[in-house]
Protein backbone atom coordinates (compact mmCIF):
# COMPACT_ATOMS: atom_id res chain seq x y z
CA UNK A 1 0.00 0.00 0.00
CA UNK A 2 1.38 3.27 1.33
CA UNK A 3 1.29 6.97 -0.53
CA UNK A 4 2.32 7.96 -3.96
CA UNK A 5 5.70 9.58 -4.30
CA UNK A 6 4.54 13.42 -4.74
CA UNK A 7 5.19 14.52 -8.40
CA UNK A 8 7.99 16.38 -9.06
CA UNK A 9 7.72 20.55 -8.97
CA UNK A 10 10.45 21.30 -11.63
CA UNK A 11 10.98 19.56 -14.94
CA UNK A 12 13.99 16.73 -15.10
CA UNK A 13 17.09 19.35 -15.40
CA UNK A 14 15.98 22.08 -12.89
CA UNK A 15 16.34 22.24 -9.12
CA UNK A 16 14.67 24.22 -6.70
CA UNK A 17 15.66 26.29 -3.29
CA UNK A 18 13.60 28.33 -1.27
CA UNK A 19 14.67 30.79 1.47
CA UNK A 20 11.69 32.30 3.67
CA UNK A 21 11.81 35.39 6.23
CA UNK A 22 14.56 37.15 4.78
CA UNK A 23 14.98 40.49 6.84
CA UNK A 24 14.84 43.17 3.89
CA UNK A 25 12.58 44.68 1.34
CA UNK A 26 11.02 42.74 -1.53
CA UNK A 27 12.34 45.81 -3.91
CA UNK A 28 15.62 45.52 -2.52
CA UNK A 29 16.33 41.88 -2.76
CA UNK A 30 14.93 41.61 -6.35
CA UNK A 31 17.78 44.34 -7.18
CA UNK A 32 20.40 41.53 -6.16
CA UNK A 33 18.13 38.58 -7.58
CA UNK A 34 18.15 40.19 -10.75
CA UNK A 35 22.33 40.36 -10.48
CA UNK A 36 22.23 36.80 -10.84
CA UNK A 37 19.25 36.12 -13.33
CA UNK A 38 20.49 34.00 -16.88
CA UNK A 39 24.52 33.72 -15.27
CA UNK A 40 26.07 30.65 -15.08
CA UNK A 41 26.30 29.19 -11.03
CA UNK A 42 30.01 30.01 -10.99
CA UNK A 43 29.57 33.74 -11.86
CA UNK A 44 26.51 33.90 -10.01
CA UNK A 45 28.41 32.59 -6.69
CA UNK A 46 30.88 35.17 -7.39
CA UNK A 47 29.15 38.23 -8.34
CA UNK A 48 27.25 37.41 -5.24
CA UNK A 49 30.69 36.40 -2.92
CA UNK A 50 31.88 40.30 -4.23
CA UNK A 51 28.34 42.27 -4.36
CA UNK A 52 28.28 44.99 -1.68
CA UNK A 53 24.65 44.60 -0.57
CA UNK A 54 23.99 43.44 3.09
CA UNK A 55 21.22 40.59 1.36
CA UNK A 56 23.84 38.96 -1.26
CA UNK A 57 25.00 37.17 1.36
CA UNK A 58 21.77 35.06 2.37
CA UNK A 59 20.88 35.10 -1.62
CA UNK A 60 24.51 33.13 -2.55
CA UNK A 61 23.38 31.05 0.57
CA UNK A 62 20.26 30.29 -1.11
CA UNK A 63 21.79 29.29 -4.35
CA UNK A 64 24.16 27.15 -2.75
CA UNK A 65 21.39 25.25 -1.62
CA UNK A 66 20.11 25.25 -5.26
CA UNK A 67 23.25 23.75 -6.35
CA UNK A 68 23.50 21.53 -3.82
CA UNK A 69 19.75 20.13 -4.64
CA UNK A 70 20.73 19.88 -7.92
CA UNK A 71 24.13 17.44 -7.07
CA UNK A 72 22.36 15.12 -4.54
CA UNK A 73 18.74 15.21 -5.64
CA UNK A 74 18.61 15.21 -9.04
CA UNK A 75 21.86 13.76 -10.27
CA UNK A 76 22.30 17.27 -12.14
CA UNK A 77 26.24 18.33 -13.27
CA UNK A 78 27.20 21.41 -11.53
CA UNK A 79 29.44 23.11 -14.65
CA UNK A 80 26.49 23.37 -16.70
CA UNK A 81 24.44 24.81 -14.13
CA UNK A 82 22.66 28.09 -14.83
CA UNK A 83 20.72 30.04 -13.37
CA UNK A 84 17.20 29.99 -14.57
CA UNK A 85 14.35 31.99 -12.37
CA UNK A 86 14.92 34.08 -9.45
CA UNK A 87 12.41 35.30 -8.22
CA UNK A 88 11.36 37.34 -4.92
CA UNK A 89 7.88 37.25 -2.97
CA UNK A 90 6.58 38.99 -0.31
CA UNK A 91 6.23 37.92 3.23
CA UNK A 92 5.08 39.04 6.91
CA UNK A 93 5.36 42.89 7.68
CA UNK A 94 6.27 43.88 11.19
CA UNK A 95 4.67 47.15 12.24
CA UNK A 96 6.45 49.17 14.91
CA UNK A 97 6.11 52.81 15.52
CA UNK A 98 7.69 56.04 17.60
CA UNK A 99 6.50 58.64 19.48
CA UNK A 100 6.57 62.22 16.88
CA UNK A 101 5.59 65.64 17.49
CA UNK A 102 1.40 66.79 19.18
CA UNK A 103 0.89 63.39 20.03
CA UNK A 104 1.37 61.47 16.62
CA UNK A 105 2.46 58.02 15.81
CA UNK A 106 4.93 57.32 13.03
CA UNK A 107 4.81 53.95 11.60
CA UNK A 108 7.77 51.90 11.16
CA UNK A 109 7.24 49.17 8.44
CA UNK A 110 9.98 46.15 8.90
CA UNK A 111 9.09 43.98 5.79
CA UNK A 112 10.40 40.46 5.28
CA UNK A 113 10.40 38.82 1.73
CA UNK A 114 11.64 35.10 0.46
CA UNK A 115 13.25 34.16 -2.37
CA UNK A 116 13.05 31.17 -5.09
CA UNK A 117 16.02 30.32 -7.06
CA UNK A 118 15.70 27.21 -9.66
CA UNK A 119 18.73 26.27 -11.75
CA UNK A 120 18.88 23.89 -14.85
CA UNK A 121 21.52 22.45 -17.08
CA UNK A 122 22.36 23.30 -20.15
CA UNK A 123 24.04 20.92 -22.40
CA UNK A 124 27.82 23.15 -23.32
CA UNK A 125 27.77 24.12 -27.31
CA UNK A 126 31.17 23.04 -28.44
């Protein structure tokens, strides 16, 4: 008896990683997912390793992962890895506030956003 294996998300040569509750803007992250959009892994890792955003950090983490699923899951090679979608989503928005002028309130937004990265290989054109 027992379940059915759950079909798979992403066609035969793509892999998947997901990072949730990243700490910035959606607008800001998408500026440094769209650094990495179309590259190749190994120029994504290191425009990422070199970028001087505070978020390229947790983004090369995330593509790591990518790569990673793409080794051990799927049987993928990594030197044809590229860089298919990135994409960014919003998430939870903390509000917080402080204390202005005649008895006002000014809002504080603190927004948190995730990220999707999905690789595939590409056969090298010789």
């Amino acid at each position: 008896m027992g379940k059915e294996k759950n079909p798979r998300r992403v066609a035969e040569n793509e892999a998947m990683a997901k990072t949730r509750m990243l700490r910035t803007s959606p607008q800001k992250l998408n500026l440094v997912a769209a650094m990495i959009r179309g590259k190749k892994v190994d120029k994504a890792l290191t425009d990422l390793t070199f970028s001087k955003k505070r978020i390229a950090a947790d983004v090369k983490k995330c593509l790591q992962s990518a790569i990673a699923n793409a080794e051990n899951n799927h049987n993928l090679d990594v030197d044809e890895l590229i860089v298919a979608e990135a994409w960014v989503g919003k998430n939870l928005t903390m509000k917080r506030g402080r204390p202005r002028a005649r008895g006002r309130f000014g809002r504080i937004i603190k927004p948190f956003s995730e990220l999707t990265i999905k690789v595939r290989q590409i056969e090298e054109q010789a």
